[in-house]
Each structure stands twice: as structure tokens, then as C-alpha cells.
PDB file of N, CA and C in Angstrom:
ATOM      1  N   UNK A   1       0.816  -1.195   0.000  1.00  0.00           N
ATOM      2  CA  UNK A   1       0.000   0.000   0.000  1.00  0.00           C
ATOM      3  C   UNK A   1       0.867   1.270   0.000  1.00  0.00           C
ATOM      4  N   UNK A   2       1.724   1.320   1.027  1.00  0.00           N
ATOM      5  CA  UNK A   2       2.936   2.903   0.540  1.00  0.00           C
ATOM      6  C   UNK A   2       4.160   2.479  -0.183  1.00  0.00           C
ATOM      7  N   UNK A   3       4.333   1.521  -1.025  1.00  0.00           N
ATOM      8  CA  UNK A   3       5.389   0.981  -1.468  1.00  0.00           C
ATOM      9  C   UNK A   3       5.868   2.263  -2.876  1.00  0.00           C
ATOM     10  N   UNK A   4       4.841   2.793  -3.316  1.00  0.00           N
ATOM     11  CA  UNK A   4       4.617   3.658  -4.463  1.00  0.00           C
ATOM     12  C   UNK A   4       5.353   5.145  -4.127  1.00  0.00           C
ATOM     13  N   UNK A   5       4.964   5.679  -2.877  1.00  0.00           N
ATOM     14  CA  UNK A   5       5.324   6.659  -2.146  1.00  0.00           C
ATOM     15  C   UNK A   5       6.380   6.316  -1.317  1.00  0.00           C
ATOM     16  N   UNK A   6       6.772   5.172  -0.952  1.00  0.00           N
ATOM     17  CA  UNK A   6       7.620   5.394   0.275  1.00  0.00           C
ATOM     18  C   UNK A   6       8.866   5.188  -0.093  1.00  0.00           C
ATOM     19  N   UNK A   7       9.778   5.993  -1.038  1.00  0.00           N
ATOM     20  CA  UNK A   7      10.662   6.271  -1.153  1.00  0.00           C
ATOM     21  C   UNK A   7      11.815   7.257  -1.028  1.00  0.00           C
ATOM     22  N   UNK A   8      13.245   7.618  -1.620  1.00  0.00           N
ATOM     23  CA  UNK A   8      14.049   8.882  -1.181  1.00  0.00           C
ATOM     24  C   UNK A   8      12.978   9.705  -2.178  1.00  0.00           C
ATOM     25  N   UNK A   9      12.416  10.185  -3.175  1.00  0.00           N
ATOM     26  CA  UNK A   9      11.284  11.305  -3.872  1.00  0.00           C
ATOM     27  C   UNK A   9      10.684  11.545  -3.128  1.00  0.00           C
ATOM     28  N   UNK A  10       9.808  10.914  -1.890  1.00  0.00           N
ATOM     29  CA  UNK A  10       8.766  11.129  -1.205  1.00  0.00           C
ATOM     30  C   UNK A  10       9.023  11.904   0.176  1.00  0.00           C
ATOM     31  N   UNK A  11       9.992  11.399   0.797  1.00  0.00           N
ATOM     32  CA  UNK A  11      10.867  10.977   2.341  1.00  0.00           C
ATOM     33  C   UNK A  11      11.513  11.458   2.340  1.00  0.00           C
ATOM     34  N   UNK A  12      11.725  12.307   3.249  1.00  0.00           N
ATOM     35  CA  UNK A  12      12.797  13.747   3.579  1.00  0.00           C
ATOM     36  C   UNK A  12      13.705  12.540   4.702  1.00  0.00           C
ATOM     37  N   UNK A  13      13.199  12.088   5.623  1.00  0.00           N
ATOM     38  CA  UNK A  13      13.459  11.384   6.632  1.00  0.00           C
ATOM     39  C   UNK A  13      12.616  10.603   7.423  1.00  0.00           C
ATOM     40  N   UNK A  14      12.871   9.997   8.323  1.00  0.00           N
ATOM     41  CA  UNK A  14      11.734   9.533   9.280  1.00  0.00           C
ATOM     42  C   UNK A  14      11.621   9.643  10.818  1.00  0.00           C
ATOM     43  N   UNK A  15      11.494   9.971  11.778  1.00  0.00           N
ATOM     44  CA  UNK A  15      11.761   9.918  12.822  1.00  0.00           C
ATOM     45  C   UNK A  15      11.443   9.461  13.828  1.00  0.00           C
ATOM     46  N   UNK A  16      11.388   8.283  14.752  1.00  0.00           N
ATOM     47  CA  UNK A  16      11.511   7.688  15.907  1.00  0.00           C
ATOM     48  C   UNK A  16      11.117   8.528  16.644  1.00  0.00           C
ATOM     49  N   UNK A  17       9.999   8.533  17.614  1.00  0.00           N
ATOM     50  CA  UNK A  17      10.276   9.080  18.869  1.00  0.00           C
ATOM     51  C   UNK A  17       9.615   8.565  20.241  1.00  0.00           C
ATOM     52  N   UNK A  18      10.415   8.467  20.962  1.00  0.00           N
ATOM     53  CA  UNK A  18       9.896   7.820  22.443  1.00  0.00           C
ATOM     54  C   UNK A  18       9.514   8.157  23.249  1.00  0.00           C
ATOM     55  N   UNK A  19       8.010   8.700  23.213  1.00  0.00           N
ATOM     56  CA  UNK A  19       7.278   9.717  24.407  1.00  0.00           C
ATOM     57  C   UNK A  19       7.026   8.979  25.172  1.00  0.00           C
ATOM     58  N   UNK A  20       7.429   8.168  26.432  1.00  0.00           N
ATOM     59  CA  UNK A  20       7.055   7.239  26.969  1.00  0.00           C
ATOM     60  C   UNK A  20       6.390   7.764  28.556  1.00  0.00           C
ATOM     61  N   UNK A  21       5.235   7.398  28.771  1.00  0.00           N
ATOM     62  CA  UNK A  21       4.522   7.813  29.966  1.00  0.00           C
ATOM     63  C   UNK A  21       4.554   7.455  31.671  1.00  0.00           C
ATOM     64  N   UNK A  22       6.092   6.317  31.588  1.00  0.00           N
ATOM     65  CA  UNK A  22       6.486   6.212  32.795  1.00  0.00           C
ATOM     66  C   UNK A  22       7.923   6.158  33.403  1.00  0.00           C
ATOM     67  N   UNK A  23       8.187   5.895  34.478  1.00  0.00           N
ATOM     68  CA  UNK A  23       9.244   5.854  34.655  1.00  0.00           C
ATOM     69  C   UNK A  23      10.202   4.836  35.010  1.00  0.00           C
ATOM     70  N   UNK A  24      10.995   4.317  35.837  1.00  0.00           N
ATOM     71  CA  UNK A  24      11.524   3.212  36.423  1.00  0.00           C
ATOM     72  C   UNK A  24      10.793   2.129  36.949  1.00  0.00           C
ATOM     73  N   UNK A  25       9.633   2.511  37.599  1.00  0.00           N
ATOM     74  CA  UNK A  25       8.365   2.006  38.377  1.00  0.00           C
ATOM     75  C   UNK A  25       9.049   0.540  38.828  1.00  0.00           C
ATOM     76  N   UNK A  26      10.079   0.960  39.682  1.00  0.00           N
ATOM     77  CA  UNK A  26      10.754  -0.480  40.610  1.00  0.00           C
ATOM     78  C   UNK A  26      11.227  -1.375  39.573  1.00  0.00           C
ATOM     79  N   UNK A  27      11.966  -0.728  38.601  1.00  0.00           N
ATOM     80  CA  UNK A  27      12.999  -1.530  37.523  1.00  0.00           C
ATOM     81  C   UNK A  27      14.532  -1.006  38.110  1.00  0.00           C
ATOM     82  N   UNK A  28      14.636  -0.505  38.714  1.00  0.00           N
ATOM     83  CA  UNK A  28      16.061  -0.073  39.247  1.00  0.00           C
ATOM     84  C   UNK A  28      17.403  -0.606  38.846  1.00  0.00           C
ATOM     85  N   UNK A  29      16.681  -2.196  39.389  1.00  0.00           N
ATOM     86  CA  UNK A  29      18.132  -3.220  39.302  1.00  0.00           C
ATOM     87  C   UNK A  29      18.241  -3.237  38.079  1.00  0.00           C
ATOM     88  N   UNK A  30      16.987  -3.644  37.500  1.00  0.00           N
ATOM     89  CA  UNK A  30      16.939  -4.304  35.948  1.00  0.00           C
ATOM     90  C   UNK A  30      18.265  -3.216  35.403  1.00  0.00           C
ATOM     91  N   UNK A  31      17.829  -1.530  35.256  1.00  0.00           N
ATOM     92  CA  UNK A  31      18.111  -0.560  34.143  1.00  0.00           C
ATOM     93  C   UNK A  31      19.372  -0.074  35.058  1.00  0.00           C
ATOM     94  N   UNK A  32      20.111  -0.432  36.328  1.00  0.00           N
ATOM     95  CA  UNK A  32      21.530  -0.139  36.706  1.00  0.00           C
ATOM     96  C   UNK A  32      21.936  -1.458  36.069  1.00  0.00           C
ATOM     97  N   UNK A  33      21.371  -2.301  35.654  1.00  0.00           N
ATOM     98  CA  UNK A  33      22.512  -3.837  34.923  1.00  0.00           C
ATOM     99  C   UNK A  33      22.186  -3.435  33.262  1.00  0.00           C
ATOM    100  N   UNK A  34      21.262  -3.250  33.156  1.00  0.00           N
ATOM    101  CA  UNK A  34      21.006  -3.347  31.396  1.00  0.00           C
ATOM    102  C   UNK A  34      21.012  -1.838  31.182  1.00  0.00           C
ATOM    103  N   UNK A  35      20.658  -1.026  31.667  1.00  0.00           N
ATOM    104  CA  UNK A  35      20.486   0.570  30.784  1.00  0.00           C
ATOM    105  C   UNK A  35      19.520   0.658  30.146  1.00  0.00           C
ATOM    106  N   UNK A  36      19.091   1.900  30.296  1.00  0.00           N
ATOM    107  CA  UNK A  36      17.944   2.455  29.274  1.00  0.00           C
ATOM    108  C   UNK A  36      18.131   2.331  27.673  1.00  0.00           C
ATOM    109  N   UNK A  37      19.112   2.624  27.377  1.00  0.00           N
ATOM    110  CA  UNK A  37      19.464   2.615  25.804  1.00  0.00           C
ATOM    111  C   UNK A  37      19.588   1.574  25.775  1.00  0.00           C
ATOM    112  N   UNK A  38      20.389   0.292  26.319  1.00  0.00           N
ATOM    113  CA  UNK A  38      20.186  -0.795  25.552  1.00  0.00           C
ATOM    114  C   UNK A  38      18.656  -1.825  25.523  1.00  0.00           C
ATOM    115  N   UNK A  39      17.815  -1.513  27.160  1.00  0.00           N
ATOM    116  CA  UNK A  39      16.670  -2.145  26.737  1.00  0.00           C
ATOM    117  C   UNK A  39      15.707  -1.501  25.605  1.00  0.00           C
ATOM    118  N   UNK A  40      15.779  -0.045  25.429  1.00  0.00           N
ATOM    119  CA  UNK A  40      15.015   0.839  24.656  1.00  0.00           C
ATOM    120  C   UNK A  40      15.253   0.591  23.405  1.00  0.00           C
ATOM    121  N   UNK A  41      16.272   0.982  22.924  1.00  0.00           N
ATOM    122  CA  UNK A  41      17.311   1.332  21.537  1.00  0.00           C
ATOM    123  C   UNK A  41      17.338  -0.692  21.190  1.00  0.00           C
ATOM    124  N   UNK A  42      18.092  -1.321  21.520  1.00  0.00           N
ATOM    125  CA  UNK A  42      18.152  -2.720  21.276  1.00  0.00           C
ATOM    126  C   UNK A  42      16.859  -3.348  20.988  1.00  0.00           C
ATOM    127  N   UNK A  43      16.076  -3.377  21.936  1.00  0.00           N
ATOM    128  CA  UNK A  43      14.865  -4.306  22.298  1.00  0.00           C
ATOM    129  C   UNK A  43      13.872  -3.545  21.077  1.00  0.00           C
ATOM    130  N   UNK A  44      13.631  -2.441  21.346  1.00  0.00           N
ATOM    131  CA  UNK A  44      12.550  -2.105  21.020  1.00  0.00           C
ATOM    132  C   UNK A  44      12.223  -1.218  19.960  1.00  0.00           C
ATOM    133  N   UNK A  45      13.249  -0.005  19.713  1.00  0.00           N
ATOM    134  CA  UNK A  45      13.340   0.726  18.964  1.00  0.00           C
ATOM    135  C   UNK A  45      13.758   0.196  17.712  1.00  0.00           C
ATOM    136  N   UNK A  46      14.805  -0.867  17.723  1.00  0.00           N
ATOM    137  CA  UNK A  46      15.408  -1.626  16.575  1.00  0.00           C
ATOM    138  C   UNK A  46      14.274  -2.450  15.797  1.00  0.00           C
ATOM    139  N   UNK A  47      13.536  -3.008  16.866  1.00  0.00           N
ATOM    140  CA  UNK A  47      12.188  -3.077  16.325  1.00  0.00           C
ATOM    141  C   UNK A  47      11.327  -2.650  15.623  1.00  0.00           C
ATOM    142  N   UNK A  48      10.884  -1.645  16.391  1.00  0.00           N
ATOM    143  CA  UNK A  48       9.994  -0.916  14.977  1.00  0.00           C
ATOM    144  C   UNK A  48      11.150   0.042  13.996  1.00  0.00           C
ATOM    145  N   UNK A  49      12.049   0.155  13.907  1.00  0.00           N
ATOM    146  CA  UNK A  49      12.766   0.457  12.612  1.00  0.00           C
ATOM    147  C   UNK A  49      12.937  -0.657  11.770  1.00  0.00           C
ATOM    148  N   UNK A  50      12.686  -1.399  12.105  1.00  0.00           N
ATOM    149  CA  UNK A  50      13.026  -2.688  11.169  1.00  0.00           C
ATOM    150  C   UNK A  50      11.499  -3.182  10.362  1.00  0.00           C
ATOM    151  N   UNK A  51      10.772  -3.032  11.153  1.00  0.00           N
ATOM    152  CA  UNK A  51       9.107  -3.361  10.821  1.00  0.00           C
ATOM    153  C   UNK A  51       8.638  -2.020   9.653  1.00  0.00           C
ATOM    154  N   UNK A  52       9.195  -0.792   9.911  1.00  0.00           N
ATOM    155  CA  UNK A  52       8.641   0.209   9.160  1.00  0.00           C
ATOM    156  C   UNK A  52       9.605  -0.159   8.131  1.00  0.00           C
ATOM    157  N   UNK A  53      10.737  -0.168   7.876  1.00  0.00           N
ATOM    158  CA  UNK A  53      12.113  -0.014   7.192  1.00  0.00           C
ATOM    159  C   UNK A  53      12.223  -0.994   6.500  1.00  0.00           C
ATOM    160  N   UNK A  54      11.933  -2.595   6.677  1.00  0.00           N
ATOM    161  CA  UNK A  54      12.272  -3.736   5.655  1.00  0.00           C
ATOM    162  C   UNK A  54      11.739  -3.965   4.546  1.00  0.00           C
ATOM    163  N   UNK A  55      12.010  -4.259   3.532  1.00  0.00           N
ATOM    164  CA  UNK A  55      11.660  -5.103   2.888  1.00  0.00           C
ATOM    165  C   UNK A  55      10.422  -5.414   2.618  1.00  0.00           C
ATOM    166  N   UNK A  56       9.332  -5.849   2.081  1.00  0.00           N
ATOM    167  CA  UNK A  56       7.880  -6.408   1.953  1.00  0.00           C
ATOM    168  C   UNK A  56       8.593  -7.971   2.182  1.00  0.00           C
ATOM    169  N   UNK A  57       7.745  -8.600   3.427  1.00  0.00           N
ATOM    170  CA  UNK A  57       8.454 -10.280   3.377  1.00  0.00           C
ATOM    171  C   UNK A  57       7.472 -10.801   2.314  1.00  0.00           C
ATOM    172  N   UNK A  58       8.526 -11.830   1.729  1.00  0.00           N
ATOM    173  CA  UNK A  58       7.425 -12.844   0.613  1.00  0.00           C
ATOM    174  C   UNK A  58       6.094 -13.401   1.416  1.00  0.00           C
ATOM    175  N   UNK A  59       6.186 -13.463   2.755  1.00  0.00           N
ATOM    176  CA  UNK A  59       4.902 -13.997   3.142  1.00  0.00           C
ATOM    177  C   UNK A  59       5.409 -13.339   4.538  1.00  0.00           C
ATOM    178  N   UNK A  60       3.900 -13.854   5.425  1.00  0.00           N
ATOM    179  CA  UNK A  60       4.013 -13.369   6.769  1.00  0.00           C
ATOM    180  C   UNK A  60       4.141 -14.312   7.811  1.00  0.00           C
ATOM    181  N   UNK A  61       5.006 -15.065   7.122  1.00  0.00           N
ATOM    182  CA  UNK A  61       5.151 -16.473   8.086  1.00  0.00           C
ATOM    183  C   UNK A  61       6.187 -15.511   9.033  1.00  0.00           C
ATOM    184  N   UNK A  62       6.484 -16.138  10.295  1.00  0.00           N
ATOM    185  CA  UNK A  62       7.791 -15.495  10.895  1.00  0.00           C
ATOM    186  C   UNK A  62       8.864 -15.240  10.253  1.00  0.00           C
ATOM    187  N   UNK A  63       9.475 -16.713   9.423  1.00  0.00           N
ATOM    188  CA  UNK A  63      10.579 -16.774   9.366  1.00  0.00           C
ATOM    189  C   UNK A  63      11.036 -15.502   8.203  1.00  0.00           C
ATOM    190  N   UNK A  64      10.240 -15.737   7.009  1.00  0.00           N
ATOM    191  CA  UNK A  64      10.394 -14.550   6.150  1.00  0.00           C
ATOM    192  C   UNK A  64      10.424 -12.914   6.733  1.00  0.00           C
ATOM    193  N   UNK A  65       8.990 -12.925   7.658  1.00  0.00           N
ATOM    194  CA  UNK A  65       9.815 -11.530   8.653  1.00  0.00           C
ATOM    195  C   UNK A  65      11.140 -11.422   8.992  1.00  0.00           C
ATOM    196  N   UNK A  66      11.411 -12.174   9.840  1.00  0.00           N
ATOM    197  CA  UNK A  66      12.574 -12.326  10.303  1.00  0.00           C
ATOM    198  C   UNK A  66      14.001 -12.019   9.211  1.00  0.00           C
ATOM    199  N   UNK A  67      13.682 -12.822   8.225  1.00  0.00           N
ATOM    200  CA  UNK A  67      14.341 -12.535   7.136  1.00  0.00           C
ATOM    201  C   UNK A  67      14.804 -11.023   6.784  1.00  0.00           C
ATOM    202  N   UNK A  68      13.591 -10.760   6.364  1.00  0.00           N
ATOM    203  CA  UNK A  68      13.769  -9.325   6.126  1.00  0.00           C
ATOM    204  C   UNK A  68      14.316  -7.885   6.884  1.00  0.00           C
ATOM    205  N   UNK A  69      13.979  -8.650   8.364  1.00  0.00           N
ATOM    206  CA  UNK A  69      14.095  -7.640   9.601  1.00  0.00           C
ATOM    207  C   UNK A  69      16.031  -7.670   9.586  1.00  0.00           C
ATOM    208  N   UNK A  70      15.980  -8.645   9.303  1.00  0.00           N
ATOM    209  CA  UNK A  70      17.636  -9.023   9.410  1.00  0.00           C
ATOM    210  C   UNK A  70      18.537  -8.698   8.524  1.00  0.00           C
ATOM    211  N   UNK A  71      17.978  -8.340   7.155  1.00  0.00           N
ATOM    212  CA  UNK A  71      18.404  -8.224   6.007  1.00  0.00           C
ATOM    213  C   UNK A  71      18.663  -6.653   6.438  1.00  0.00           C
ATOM    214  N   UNK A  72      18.062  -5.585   6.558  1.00  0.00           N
ATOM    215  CA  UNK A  72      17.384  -4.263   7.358  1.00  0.00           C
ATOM    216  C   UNK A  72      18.735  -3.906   8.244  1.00  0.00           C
ATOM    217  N   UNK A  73      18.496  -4.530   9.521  1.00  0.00           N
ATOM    218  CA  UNK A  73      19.634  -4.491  10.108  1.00  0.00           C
ATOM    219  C   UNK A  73      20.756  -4.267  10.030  1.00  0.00           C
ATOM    220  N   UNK A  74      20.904  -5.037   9.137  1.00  0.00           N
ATOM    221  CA  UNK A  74      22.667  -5.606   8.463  1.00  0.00           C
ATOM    222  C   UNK A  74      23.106  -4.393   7.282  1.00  0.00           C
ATOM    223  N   UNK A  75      21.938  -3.915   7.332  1.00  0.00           N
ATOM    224  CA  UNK A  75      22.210  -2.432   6.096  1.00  0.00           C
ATOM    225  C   UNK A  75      22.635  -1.559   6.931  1.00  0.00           C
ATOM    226  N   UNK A  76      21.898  -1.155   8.122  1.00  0.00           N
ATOM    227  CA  UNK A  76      21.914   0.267   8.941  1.00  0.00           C
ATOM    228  C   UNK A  76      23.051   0.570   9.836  1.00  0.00           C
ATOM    229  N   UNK A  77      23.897   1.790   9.060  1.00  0.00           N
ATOM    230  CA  UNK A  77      25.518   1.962   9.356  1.00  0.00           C
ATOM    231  C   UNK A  77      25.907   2.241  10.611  1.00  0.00           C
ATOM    232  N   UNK A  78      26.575   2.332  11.311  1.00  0.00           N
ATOM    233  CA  UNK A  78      26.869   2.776  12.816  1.00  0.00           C
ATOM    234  C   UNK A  78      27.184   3.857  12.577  1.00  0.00           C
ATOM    235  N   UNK A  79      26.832   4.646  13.769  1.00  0.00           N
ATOM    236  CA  UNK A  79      27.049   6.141  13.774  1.00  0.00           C
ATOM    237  C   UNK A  79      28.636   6.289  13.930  1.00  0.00           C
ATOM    238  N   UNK A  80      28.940   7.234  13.312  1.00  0.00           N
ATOM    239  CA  UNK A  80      30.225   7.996  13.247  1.00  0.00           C
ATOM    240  C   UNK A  80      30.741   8.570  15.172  1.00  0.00           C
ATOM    241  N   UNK A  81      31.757   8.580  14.791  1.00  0.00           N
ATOM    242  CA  UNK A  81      32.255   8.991  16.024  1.00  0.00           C
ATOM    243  C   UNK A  81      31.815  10.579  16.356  1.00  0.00           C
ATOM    244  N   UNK A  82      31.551  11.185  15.082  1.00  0.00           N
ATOM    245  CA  UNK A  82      31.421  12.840  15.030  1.00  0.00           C
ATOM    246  C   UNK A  82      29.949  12.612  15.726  1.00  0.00           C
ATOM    247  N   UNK A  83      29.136  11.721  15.248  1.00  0.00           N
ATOM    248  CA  UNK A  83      27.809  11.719  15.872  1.00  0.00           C
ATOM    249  C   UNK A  83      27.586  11.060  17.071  1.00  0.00           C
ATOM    250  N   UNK A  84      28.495  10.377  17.622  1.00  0.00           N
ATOM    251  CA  UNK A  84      28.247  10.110  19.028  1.00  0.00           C
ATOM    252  C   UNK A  84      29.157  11.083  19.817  1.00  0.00           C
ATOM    253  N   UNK A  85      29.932  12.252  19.463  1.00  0.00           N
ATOM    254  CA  UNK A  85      30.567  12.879  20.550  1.00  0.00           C
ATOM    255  C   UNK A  85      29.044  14.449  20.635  1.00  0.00           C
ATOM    256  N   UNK A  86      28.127  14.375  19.621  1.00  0.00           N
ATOM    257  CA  UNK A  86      27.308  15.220  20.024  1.00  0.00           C
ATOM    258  C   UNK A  86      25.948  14.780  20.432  1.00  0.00           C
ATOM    259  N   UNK A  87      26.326  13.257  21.361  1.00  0.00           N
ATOM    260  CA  UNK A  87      25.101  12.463  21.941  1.00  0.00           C
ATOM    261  C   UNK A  87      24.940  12.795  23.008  1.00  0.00           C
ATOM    262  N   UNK A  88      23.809  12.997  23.330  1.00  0.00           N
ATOM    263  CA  UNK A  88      23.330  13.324  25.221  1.00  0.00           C
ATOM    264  C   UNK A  88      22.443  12.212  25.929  1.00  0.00           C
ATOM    265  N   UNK A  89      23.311  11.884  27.226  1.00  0.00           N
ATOM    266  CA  UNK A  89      22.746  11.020  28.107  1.00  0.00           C
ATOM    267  C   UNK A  89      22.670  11.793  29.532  1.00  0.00           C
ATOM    268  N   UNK A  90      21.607  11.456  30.178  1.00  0.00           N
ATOM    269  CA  UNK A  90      21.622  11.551  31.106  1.00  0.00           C
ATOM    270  C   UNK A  90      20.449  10.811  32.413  1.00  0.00           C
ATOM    271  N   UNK A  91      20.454  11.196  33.932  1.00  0.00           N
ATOM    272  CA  UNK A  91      19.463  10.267  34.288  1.00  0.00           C
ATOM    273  C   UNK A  91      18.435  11.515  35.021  1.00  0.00           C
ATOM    274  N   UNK A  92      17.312  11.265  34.617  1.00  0.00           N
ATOM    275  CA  UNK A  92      16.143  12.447  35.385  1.00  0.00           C
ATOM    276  C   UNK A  92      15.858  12.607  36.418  1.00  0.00           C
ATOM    277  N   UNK A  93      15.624  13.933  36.856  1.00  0.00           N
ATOM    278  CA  UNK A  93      15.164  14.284  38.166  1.00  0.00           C
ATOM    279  C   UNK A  93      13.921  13.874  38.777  1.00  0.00           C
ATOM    280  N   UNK A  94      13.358  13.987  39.962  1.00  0.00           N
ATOM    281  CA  UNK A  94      11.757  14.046  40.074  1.00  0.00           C
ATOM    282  C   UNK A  94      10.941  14.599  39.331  1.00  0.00           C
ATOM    283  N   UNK A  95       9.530  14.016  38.690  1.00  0.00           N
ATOM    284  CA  UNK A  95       8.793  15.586  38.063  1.00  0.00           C
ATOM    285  C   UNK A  95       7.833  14.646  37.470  1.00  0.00           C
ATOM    286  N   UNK A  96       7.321  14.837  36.590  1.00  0.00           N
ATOM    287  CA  UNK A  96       5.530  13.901  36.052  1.00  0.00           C
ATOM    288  C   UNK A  96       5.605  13.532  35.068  1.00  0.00           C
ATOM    289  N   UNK A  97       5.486  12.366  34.890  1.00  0.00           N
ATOM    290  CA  UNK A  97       5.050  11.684  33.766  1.00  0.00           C
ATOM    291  C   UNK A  97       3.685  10.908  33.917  1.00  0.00           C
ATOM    292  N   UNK A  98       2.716  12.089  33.686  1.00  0.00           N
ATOM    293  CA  UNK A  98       1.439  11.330  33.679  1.00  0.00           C
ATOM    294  C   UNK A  98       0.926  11.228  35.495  1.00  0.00           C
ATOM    295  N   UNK A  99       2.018  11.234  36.034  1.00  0.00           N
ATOM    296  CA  UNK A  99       1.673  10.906  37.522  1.00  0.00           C
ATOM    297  C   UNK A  99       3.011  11.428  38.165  1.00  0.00           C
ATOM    298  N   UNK A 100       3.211  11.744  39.486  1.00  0.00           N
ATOM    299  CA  UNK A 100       4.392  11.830  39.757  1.00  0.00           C
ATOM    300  C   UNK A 100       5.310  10.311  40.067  1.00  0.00           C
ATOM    301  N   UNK A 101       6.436  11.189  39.369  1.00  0.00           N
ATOM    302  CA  UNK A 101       7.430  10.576  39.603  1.00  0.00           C
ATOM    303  C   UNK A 101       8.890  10.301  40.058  1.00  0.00           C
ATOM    304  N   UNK A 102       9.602   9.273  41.131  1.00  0.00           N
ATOM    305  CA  UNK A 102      10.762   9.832  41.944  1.00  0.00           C
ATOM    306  C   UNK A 102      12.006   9.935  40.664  1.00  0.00           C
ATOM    307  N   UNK A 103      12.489  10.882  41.608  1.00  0.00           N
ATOM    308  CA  UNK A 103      14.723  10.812  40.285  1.00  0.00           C
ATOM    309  C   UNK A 103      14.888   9.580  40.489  1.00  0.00           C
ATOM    310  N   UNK A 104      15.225   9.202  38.909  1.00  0.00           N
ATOM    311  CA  UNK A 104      16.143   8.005  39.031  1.00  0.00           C
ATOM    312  C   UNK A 104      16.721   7.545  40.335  1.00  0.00           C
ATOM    313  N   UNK A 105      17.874   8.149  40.687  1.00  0.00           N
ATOM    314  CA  UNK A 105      18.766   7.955  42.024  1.00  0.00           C
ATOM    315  C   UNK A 105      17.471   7.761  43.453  1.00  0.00           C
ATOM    316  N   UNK A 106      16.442   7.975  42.877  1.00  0.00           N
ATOM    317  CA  UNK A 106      16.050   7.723  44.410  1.00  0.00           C
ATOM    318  C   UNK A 106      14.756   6.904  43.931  1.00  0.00           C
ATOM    319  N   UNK A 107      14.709   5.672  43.001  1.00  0.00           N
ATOM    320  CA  UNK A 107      14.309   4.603  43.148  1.00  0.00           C
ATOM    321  C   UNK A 107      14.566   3.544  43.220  1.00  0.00           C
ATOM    322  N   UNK A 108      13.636   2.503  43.894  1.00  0.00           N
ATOM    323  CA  UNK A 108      14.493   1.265  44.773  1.00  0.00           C
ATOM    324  C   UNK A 108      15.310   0.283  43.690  1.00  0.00           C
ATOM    325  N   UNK A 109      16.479   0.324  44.187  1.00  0.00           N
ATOM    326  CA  UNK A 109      17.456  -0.764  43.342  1.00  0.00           C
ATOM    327  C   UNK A 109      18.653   0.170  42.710  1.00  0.00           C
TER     328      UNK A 109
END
């Protein structure tokens, strides 16, 4: 169905974005061992870039997804060093998401 349109003529870019409506909510341990970027960015985000971004699979069996998701992957270049020295991390204060919520540093784990 956007296969016609969804090309570089059409597509300036695309953009990702992660408005997400909570916070740690007693994941502490989990995200001081794994990190936000890698459960976010790895797990999930790689995900739907790969689902919007692949390929049409010959069918919708898994494996052909899979196929394609992988094919996708294996294209998408690593960022340059110039683009990770103007990357920002950091961990949040108290304040609302949807509800209040404690700073990082002062939830359990």
C-alpha cells in the first residue's frame, strides 16, 4: 500500500520518537545492569525500525519476517564517532510523567 510513495522522492526522513509515559516504576536493578538505551534502543526501537524499514516479506510467516528484519539491520551503518561525541545522556530528576514521579537515584534498586 505505501510501497509507491515510500521512497528517497517522497521521504525527507523519518523519525523515531519515544514519548514514553512512565518511569523506572521499581525496575532499578533491571536498568543499573542493562540501561535504558540498551533495553530501549536494542529491544525495542530496533524493532519498529526494522518493521517500518524492511523489505515487503514474501509472506508473513515469521521466518520470512525475520528474514527481512535481518536483512534491514545488516544495512543500517553505525554512527560515526562525530555523531556520538554530540550524543546526550543523562538520568532524570523528580517531576511527572502522567503521575508523579521519583529521580532516578532515588528509586528502589
Amino acid at each position: 500500500m505505501f510501497e509507491p510513495v515510500w521512497n528517497h522522492h517522497y521521504i525527507d526522513h523519518v523519525q523515531i520518537t519515544v514519548a514514553e509515559q512512565v518511569g523506572v516504576e521499581g525496575r532499578g536493578g533491571y536498568y543499573e545492569g542493562a540501561g535504558a538505551l540498551r533495553d530501549m534502543v536494542q529491544n525495542h526501537l530496533f524493532q519498529l525500525l526494522a518493521m517500518v524499514a524492511m523489505e515487503p516479506p514474501v509472506s508473513f510467516e515469521a521466518d520470512a519476517v525475520r528474514d527481512e528484519k535481518s536483512k534491514l539491520l545488516r544495512a543500517v551503518q553505525l554512527a560515526s564517532a562525530d555523531a556520538l561525541s554530540c550524543a546526550v545522556r543523562g538520568q532524570y530528576s523528580d517531576g511527572m510523567v502522567g503521575h508523579p514521579a521519583p529521580a532516578y537515584r532515588s528509586e528502589p534498586g
